[in-house]
C-alpha atoms as a PDB file:
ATOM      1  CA  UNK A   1       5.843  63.183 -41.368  1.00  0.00           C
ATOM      2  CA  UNK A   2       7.523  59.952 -40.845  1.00  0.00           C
ATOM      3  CA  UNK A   3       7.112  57.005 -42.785  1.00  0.00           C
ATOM      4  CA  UNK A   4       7.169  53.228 -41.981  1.00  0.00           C
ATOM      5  CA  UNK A   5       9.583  51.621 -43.128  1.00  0.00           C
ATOM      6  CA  UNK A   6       8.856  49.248 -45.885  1.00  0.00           C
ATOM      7  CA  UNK A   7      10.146  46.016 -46.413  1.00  0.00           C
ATOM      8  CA  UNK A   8      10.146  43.227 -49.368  1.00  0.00           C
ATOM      9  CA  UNK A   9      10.967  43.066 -53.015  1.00  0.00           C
ATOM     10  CA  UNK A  10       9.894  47.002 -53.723  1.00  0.00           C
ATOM     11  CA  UNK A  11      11.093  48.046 -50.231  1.00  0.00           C
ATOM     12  CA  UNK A  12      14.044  49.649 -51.709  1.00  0.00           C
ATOM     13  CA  UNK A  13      12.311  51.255 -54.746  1.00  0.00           C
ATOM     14  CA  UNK A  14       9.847  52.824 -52.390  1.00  0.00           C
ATOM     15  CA  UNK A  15      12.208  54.207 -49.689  1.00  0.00           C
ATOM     16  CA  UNK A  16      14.076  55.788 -52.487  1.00  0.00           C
ATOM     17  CA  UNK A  17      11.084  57.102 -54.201  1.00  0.00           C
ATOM     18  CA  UNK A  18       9.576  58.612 -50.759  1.00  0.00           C
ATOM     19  CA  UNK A  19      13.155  60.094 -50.475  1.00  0.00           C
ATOM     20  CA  UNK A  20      12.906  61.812 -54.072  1.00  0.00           C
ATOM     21  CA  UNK A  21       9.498  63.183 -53.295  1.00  0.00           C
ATOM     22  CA  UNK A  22      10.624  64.456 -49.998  1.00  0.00           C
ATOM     23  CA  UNK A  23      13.319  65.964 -51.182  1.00  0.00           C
ATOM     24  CA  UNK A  24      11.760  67.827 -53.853  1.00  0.00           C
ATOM     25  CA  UNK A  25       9.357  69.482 -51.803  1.00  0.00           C
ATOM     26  CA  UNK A  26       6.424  68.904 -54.843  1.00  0.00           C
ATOM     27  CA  UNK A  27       2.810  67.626 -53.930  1.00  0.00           C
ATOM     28  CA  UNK A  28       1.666  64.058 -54.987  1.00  0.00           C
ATOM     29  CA  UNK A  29       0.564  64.014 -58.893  1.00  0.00           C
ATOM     30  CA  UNK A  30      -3.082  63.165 -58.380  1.00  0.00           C
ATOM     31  CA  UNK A  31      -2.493  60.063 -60.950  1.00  0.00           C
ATOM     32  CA  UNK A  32      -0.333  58.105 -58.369  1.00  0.00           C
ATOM     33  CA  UNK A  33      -2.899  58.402 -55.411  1.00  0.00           C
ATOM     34  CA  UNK A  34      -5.316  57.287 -57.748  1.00  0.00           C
ATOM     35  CA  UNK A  35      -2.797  54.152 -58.174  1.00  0.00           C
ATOM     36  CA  UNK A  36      -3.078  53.580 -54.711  1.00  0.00           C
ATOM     37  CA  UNK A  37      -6.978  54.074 -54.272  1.00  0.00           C
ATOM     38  CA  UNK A  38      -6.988  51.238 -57.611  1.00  0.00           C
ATOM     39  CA  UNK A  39      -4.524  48.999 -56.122  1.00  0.00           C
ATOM     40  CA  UNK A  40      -6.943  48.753 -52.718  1.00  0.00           C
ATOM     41  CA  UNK A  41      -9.592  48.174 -54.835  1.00  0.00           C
ATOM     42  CA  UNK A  42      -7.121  44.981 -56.011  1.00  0.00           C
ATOM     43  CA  UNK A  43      -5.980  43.561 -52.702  1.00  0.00           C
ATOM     44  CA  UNK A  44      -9.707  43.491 -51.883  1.00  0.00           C
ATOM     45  CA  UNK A  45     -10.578  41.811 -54.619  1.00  0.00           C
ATOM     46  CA  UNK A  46      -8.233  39.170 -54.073  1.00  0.00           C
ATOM     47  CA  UNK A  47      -9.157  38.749 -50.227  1.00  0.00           C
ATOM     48  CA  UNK A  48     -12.445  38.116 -51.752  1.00  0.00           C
ATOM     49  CA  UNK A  49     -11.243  35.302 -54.167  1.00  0.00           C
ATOM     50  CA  UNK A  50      -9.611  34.146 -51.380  1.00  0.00           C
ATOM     51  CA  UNK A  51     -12.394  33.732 -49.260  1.00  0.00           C
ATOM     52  CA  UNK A  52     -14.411  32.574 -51.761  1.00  0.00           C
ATOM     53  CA  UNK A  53     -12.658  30.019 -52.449  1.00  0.00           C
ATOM     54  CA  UNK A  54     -12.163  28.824 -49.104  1.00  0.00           C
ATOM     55  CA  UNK A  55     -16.218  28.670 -48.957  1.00  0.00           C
ATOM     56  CA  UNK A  56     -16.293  27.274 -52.307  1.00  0.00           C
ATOM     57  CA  UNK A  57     -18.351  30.218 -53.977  1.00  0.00           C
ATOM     58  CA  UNK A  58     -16.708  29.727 -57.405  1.00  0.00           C
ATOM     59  CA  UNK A  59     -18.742  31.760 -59.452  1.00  0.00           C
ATOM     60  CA  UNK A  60     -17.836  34.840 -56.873  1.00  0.00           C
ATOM     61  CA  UNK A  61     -14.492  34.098 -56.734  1.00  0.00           C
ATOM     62  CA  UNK A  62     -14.592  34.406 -60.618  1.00  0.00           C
ATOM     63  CA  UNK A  63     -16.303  37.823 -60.350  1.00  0.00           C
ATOM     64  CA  UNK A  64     -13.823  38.938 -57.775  1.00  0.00           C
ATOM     65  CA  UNK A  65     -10.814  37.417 -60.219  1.00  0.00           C
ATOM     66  CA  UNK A  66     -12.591  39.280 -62.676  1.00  0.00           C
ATOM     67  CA  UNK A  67     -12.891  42.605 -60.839  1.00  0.00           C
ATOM     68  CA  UNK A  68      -9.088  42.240 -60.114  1.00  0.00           C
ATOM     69  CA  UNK A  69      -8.391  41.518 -63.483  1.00  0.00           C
ATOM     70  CA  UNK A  70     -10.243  44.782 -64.711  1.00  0.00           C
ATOM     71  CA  UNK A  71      -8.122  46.689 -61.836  1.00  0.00           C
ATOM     72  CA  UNK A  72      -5.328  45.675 -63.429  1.00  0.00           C
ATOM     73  CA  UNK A  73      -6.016  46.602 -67.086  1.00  0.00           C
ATOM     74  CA  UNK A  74      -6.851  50.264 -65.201  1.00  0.00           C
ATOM     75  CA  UNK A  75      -3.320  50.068 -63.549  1.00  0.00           C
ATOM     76  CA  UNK A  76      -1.287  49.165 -67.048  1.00  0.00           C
ATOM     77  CA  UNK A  77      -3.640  51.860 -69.204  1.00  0.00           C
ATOM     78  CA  UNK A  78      -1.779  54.497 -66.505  1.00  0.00           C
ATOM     79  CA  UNK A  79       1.418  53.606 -67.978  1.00  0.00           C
ATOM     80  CA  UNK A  80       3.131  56.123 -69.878  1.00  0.00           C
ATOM     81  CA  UNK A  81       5.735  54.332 -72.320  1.00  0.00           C
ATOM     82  CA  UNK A  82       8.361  57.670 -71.547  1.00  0.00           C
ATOM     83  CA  UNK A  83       8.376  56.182 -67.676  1.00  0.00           C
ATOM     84  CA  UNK A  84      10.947  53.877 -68.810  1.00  0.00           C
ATOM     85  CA  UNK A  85      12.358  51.002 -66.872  1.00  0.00           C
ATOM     86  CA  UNK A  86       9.857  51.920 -64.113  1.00  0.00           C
ATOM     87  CA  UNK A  87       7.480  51.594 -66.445  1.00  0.00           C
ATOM     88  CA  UNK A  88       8.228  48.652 -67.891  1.00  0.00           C
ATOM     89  CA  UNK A  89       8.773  46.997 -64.565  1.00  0.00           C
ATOM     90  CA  UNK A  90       5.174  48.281 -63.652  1.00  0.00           C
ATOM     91  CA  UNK A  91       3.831  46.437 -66.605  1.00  0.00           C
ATOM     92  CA  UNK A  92       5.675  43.338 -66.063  1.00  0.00           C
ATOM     93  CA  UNK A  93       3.992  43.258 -62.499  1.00  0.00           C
ATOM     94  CA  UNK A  94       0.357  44.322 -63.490  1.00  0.00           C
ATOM     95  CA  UNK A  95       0.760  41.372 -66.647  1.00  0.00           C
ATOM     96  CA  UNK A  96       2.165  38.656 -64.065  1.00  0.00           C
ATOM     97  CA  UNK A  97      -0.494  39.471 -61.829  1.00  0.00           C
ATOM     98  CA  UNK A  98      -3.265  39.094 -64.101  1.00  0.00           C
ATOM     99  CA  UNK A  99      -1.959  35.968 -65.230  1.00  0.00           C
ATOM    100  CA  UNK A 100      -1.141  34.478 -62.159  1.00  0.00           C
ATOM    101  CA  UNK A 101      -4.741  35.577 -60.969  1.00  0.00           C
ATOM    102  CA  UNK A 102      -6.619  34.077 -63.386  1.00  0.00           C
ATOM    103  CA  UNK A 103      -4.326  30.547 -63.254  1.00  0.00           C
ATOM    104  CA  UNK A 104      -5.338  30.543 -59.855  1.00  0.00           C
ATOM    105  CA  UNK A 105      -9.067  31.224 -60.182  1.00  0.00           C
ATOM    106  CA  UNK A 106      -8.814  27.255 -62.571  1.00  0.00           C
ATOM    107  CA  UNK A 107      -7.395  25.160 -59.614  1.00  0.00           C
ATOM    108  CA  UNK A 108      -9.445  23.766 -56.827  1.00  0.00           C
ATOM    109  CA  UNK A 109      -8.245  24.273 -53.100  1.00  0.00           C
ATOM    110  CA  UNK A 110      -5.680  27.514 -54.070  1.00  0.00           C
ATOM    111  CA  UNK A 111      -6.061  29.356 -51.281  1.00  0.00           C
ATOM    112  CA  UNK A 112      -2.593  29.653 -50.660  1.00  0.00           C
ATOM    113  CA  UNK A 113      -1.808  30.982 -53.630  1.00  0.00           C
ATOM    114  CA  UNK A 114      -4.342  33.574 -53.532  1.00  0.00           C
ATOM    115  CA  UNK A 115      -2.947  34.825 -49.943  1.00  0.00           C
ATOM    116  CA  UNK A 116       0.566  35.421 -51.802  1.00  0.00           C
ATOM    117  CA  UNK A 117      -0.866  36.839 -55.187  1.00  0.00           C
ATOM    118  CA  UNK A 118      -2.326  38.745 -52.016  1.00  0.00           C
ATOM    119  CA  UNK A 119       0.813  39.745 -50.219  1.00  0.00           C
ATOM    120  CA  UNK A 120       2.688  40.759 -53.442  1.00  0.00           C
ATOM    121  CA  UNK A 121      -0.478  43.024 -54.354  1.00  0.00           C
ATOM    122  CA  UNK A 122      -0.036  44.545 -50.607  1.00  0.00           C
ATOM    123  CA  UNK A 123       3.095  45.278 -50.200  1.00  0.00           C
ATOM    124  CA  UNK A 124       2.754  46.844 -54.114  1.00  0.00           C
ATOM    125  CA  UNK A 125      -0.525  48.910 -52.608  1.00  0.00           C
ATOM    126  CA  UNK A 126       2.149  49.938 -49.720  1.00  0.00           C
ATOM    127  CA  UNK A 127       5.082  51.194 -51.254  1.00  0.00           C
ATOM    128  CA  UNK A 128       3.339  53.066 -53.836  1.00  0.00           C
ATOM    129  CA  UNK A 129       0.975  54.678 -50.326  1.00  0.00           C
ATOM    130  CA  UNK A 130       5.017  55.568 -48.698  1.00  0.00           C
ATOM    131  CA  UNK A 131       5.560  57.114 -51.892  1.00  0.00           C
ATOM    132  CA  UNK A 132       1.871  59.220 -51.606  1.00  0.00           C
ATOM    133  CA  UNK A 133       2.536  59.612 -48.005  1.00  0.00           C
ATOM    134  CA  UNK A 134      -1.133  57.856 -47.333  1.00  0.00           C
ATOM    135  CA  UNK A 135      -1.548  55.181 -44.771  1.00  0.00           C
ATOM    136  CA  UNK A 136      -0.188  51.688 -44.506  1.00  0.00           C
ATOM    137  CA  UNK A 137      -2.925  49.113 -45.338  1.00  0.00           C
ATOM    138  CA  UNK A 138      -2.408  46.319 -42.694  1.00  0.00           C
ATOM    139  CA  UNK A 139      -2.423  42.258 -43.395  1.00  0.00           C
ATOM    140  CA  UNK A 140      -4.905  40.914 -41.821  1.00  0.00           C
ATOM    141  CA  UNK A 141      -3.981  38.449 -39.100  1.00  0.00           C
ATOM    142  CA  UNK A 142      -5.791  35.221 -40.371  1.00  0.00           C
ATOM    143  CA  UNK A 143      -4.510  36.099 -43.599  1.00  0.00           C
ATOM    144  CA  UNK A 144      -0.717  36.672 -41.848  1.00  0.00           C
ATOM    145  CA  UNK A 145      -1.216  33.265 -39.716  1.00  0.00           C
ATOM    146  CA  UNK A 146      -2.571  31.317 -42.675  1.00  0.00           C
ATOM    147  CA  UNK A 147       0.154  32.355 -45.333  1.00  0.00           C
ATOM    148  CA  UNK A 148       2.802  31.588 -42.549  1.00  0.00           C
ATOM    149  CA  UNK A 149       0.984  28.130 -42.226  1.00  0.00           C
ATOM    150  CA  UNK A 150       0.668  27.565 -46.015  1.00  0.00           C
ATOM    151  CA  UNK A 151       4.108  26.636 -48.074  1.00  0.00           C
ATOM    152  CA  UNK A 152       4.555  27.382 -51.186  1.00  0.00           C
ATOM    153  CA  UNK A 153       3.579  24.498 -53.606  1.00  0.00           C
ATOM    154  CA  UNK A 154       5.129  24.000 -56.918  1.00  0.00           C
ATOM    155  CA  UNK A 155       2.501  24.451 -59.924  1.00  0.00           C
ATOM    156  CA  UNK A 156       3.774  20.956 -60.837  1.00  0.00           C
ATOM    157  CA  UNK A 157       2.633  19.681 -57.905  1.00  0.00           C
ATOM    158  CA  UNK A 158      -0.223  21.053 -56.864  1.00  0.00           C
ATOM    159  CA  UNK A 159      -1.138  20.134 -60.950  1.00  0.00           C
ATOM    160  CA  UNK A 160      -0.516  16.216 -59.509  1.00  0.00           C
ATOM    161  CA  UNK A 161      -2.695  16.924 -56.484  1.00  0.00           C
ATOM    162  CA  UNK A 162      -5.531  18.485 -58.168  1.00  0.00           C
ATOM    163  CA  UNK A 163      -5.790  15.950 -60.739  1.00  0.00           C
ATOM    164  CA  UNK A 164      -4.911  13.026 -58.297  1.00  0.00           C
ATOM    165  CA  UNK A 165      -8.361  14.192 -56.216  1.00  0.00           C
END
């Protein structure tokens, strides 16, 4: 079986892990395909805030911040402290994402945001399904066209622009 090649800040660490797991000829601990069915469960949630937002359904995009935020706390109880510095990377993800998630579910008009909280929790989802040798969850194309249309904005200033509204 052939995998896709993945690309992006855990490109590397997922090629190489794929590679180990290959190599070794074991099956997939059961724990880290249940990372990957959790971490769906998280890029849908955040599609939903996303779309929420857009449509101005705050208190769903709460719940679905929520949901996300409860995926998370899943994800980091997973962690064994003897994984080490993949470990602790792991944790320092799953805590910036929960942060950054619920920052984002306080500002008006933060779509864009969500759609890169979005494409780090993706491409996250992705390497870890390489590693599992399970299927490649696609971006979907208004999501890909709208994050290519939507820079980045500083918090500073989107702080200015939200309270300048």
């Amino acid at each position: 079986m052939t995998n896709k090649r993945i690309s992006g800040a855990y490109g590397a660490m997922a090629q190489r892990g794929v590679g180990a797991y290959q190599s070794s000829g074991g099956g997939v601990p059961p724990h880290m395909i249940q990372a990957v069915r959790m971490l769906d469960g998280l890029v849908e949630q955040i599609g939903r805030a996303h779309t929420c937002d857009v449509q101005k359904q705050y208190e769903a995009e709460y719940r679905a911040v929520e949901l996300a935020t409860l995926i998370l706390s899943g994800l980091l109880s997973m962690i064994d402290s003897r994984q080490g510095t993949v470990g602790a990377n792991l944790e320092k993800t799953y805590r910036s994402l929960m942060k950054a998630l619920v920052g984002v579910c306080a500002m008006p008009g933060s779509q864009g945001q969500y759609l890169r909280l979005y494409d780090a929790a993706l491409e996250l989802r992705n390497a870890w399904a390489s590693i599992c040798n399970l299927p490649m969850m696609p971006m979907p194309e208004a999501f890909a066209a709208e994050l290519a249309s939507n820079p980045p904005v500083s918090g500073r200033d989107r702080r200015g622009a939200a309270a300048a509204e």
